[in-house]
N, C-alpha and C. Protein backbone atom coordinates (compact mmCIF):
# COMPACT_ATOMS: atom_id res chain seq x y z
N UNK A 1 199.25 105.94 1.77
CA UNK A 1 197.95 106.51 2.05
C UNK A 1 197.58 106.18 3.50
N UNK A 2 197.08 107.11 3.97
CA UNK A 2 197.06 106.88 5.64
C UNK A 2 195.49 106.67 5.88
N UNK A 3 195.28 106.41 6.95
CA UNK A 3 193.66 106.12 6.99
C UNK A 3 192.43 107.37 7.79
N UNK A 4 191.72 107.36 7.34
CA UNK A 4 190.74 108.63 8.10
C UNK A 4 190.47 108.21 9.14
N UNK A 5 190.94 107.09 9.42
CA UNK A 5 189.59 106.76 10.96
C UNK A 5 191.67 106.55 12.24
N UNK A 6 192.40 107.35 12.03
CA UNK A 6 193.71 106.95 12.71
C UNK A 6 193.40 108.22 13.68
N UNK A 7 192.32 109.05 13.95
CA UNK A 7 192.57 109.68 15.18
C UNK A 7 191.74 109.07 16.16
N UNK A 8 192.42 109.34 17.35
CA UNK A 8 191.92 108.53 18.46
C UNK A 8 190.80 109.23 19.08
N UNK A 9 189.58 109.05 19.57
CA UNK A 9 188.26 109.95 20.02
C UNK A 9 188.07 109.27 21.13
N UNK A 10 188.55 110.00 22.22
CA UNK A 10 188.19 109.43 24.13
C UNK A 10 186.48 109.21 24.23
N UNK A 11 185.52 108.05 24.14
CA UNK A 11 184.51 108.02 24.15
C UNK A 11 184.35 107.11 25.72
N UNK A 12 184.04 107.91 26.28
CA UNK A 12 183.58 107.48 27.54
C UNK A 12 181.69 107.49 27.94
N UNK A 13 181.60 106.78 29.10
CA UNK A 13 180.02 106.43 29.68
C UNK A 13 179.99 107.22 31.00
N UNK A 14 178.44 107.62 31.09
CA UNK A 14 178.45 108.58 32.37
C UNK A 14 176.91 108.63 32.51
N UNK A 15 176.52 108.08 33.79
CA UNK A 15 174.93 108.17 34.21
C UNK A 15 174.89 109.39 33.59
N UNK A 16 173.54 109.64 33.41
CA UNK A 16 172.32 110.86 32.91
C UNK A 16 172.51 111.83 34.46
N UNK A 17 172.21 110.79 35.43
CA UNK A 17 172.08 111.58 37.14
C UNK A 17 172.75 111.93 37.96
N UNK A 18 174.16 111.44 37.50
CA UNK A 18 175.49 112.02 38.38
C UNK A 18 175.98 113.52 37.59
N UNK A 19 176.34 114.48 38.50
CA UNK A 19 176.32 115.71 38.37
C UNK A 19 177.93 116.15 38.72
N UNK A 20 179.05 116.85 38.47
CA UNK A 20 178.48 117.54 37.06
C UNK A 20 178.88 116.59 36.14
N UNK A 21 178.44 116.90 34.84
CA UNK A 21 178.33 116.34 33.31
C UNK A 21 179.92 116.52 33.20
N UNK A 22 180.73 115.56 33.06
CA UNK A 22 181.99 115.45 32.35
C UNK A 22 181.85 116.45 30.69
N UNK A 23 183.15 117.00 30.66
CA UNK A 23 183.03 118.55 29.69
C UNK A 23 183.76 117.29 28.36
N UNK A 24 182.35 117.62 27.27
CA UNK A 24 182.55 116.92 25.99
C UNK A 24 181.58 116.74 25.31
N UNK A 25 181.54 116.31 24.39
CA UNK A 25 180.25 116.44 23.50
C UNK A 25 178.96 115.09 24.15
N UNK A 26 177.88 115.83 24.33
CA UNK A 26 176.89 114.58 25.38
C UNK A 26 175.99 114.15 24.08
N UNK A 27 176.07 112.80 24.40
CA UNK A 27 175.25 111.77 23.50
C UNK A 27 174.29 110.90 24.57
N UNK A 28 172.88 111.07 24.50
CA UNK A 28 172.15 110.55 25.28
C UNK A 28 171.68 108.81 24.39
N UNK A 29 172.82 108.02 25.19
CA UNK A 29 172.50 106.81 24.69
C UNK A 29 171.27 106.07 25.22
N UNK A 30 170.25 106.35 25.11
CA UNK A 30 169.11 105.98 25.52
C UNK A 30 167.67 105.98 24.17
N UNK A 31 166.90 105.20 24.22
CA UNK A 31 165.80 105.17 23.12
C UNK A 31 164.80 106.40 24.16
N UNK A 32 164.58 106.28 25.27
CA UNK A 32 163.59 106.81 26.07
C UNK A 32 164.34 108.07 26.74
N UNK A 33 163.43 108.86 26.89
CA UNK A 33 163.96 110.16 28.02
C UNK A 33 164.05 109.63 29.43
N UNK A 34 164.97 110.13 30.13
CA UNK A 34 165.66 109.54 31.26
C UNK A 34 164.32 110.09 32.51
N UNK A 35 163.67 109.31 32.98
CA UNK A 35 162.36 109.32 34.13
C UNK A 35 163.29 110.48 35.40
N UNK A 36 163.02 111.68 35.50
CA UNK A 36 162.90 112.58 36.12
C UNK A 36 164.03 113.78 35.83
N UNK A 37 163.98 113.47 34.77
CA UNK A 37 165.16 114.69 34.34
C UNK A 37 164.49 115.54 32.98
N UNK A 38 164.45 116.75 34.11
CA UNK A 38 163.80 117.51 32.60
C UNK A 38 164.73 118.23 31.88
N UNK A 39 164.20 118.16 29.93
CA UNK A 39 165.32 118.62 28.89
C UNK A 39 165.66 119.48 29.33
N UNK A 40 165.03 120.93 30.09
CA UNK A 40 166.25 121.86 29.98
C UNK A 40 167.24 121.89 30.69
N UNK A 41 167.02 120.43 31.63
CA UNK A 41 168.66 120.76 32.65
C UNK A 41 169.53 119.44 32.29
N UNK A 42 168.98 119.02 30.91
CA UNK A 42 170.17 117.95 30.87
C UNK A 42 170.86 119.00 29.21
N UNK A 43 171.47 119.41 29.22
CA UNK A 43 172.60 119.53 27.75
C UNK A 43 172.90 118.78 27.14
N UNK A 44 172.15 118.71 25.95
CA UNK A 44 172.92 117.44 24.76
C UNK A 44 173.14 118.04 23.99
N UNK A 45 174.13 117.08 22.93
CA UNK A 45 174.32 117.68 21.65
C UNK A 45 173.90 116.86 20.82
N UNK A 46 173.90 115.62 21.04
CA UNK A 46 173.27 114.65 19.87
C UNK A 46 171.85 113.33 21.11
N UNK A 47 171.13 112.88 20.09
CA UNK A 47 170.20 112.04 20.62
C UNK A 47 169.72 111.40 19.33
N UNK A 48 170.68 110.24 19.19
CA UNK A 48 170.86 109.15 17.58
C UNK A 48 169.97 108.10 18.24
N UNK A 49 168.61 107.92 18.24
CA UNK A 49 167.48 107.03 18.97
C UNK A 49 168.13 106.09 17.87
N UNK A 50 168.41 106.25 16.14
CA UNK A 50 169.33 105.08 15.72
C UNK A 50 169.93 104.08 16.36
N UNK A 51 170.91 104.87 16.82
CA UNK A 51 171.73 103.97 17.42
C UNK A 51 172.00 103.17 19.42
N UNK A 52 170.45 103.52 19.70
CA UNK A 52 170.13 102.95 20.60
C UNK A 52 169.59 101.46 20.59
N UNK A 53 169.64 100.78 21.50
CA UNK A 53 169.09 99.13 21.20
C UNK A 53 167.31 99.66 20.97
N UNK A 54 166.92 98.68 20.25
CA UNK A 54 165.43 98.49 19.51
C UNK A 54 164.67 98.35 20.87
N UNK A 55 163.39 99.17 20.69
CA UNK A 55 162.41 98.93 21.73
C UNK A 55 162.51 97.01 22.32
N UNK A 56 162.29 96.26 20.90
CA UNK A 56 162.42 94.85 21.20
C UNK A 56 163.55 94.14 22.44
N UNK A 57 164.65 94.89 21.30
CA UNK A 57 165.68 94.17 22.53
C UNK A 57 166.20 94.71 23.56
N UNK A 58 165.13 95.56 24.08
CA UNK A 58 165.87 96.85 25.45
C UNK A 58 164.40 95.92 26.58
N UNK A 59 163.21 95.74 25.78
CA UNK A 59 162.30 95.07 26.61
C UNK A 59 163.14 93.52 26.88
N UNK A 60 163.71 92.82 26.15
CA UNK A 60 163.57 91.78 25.94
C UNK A 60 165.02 91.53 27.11
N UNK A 61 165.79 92.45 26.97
CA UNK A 61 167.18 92.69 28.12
C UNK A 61 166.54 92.76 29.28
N UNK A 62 165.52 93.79 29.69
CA UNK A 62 165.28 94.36 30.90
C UNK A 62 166.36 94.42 32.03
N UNK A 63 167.36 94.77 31.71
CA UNK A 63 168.72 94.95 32.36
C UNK A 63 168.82 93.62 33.43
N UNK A 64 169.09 92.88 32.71
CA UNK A 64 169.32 91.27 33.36
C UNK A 64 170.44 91.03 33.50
N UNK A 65 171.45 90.73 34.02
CA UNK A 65 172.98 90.62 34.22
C UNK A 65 173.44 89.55 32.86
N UNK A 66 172.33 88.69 33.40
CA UNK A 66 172.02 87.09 33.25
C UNK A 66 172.17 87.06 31.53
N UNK A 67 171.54 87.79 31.27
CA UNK A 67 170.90 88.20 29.74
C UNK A 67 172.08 89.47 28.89
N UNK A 68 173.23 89.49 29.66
CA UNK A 68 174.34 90.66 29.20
C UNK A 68 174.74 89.88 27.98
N UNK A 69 175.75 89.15 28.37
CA UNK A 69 176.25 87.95 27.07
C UNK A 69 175.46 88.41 25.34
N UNK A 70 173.91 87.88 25.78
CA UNK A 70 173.22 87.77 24.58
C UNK A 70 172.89 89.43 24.11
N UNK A 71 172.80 90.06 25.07
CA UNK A 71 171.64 91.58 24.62
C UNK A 71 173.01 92.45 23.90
N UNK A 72 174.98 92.02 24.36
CA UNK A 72 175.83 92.28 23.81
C UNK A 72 175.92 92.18 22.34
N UNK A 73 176.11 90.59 22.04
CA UNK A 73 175.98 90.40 20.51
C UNK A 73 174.59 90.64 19.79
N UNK A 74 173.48 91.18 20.30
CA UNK A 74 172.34 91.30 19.76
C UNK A 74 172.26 92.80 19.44
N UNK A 75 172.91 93.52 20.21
CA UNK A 75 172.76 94.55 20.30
C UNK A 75 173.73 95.43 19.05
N UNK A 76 175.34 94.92 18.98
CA UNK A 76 175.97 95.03 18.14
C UNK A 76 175.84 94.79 16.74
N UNK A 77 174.71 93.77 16.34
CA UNK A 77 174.35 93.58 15.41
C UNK A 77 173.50 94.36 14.25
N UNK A 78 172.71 95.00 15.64
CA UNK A 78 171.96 96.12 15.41
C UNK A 78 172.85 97.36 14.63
N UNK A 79 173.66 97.57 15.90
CA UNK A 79 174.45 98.54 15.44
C UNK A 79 175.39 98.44 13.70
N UNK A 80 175.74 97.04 13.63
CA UNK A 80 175.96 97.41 12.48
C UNK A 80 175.54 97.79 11.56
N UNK A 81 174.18 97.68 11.39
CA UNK A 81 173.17 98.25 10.36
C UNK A 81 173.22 99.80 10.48
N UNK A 82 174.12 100.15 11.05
CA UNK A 82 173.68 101.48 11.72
C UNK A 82 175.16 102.45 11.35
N UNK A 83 175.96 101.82 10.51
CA UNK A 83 177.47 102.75 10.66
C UNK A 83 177.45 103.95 10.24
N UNK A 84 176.82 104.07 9.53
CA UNK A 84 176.53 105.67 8.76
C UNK A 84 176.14 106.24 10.29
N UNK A 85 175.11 106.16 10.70
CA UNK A 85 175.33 107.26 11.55
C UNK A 85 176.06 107.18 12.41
N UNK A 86 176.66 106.40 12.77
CA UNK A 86 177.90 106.37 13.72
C UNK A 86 179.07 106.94 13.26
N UNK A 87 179.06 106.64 12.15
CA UNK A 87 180.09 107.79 11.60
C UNK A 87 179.38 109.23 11.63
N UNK A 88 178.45 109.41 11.34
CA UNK A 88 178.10 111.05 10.97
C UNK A 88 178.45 111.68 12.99
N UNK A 89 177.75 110.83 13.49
CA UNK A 89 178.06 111.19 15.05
C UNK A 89 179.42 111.31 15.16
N UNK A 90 180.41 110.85 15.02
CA UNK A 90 181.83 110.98 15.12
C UNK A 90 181.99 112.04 14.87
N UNK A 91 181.71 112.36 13.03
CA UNK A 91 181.90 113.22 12.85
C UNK A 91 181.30 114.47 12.97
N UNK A 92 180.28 114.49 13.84
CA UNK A 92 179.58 115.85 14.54
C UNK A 92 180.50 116.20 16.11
N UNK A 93 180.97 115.08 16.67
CA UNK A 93 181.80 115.17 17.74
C UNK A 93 182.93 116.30 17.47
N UNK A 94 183.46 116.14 16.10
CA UNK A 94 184.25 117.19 15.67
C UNK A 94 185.72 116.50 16.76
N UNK A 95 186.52 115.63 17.02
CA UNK A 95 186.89 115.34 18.12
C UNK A 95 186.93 115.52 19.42
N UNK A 96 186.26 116.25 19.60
CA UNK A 96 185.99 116.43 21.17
C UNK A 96 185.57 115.24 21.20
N UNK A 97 185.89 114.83 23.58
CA UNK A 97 185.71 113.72 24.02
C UNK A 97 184.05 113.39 24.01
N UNK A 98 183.75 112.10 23.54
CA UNK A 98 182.45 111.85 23.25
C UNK A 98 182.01 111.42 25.00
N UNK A 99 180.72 111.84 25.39
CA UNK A 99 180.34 111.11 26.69
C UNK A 99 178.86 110.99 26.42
N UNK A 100 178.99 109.28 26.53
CA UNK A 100 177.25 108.74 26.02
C UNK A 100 176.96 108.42 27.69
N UNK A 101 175.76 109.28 27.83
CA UNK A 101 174.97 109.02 28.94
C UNK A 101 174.06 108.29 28.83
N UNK A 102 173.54 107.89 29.95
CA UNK A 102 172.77 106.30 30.14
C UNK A 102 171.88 106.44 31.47
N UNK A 103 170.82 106.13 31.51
CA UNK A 103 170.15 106.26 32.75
C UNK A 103 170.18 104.90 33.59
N UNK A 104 170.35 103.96 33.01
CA UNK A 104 170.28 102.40 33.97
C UNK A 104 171.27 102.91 35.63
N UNK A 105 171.02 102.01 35.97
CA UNK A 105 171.65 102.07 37.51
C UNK A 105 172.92 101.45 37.33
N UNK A 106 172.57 99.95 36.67
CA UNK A 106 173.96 99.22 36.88
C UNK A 106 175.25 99.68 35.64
N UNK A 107 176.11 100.06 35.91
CA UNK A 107 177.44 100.66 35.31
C UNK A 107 177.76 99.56 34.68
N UNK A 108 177.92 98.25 34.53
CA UNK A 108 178.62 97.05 34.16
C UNK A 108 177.56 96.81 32.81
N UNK A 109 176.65 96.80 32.77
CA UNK A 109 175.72 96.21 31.83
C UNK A 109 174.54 97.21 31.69
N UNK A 110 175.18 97.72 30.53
CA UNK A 110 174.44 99.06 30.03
C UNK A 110 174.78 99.49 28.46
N UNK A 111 173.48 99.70 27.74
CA UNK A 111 173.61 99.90 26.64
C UNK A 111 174.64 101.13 25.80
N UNK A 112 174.78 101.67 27.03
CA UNK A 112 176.34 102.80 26.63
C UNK A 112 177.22 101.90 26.08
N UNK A 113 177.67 101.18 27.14
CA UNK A 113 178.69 100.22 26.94
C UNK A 113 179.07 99.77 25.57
N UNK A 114 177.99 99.34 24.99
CA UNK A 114 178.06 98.59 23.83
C UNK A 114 178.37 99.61 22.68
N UNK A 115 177.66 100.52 23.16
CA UNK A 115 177.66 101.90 21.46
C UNK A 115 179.26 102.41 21.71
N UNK A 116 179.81 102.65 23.36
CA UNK A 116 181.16 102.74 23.00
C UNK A 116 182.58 101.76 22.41
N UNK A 117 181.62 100.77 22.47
CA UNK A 117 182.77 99.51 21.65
C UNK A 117 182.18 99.89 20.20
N UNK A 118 181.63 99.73 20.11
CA UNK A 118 181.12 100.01 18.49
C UNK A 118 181.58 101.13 18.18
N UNK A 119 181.19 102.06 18.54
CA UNK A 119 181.75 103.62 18.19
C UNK A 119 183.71 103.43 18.16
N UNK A 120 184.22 102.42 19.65
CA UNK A 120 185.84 102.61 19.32
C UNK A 120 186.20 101.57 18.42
N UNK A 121 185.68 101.05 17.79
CA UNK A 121 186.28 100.09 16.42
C UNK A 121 186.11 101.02 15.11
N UNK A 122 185.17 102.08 15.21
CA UNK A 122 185.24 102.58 13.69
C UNK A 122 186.19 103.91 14.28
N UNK A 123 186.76 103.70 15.18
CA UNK A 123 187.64 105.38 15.66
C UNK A 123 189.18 104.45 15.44
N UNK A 124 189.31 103.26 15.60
CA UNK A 124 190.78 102.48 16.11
C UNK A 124 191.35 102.93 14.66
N UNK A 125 192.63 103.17 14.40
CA UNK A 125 193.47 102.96 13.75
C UNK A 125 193.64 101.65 12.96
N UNK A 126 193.47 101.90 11.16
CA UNK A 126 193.89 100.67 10.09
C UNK A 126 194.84 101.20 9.67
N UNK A 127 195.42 100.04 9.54
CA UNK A 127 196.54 99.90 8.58
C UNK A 127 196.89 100.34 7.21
N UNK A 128 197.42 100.99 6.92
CA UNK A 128 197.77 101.98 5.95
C UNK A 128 197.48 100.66 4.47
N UNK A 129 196.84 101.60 3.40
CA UNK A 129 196.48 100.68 2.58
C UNK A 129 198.03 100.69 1.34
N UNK A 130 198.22 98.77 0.95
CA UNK A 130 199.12 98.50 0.45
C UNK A 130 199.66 99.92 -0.95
């Protein structure tokens, strides 16, 4: 028996403000609308405010370098409460390449980041059951 989750889904991160939009299904990883971009010129296909970090811990981060470490495992935690729709998002991706946009500035420490580790552990390949 082989496993459902053995295809591989390219989920990549990409500012909201760099132009053009990498061609793939757009997931606006953000709780808030991105400050000067209006809906009709951004294209999405999904916006899972689910699976964005909690008003709490997006204030409580305020994109601190300092504060990455913790807002990482805090953030993931979250997400696990959250697999159903991470799966249903997968599976709305239909495999096309997933690209979660993000409005923060800094590329290194950004809540994309985290939803694409989460998102590539329920995409990785298990081991075929005994």
């Amino acid at each position: 028996m082989t496993s459902d989750r053995s295809q591989h889904i390219e989920i990549t991160t990409w500012r909201v403000y760099a132009r053009p939009l990498p061609i793939g299904y757009h997931v606006l990883a953000e709780r808030l609308w991105p400050r000067g971009v209006r809906k009709a010129d951004l294209s999405l296909d999904a916006w899972p405010k689910d699976l964005t970090p909690s008003t709490a811990l997006r204030q409580w981060f305020a994109h601190d370098p300092e504060r990455w470490d913790e807002f990482h495992s805090r953030y993931l935690a979250e997400l696990a409460t959250q697999k159903e729709a991470a799966l249903t998002l997968l599976a709305e991706a239909a495999g096309a390449p997933i690209i979660l946009l993000y409005a923060a500035h800094d590329q290194e420490h950004n809540g994309a980041l985290v939803l694409r580790d989460f998102l590539q552990t329920l995409t990785a390949p298990t081991p075929d059951a005994p």
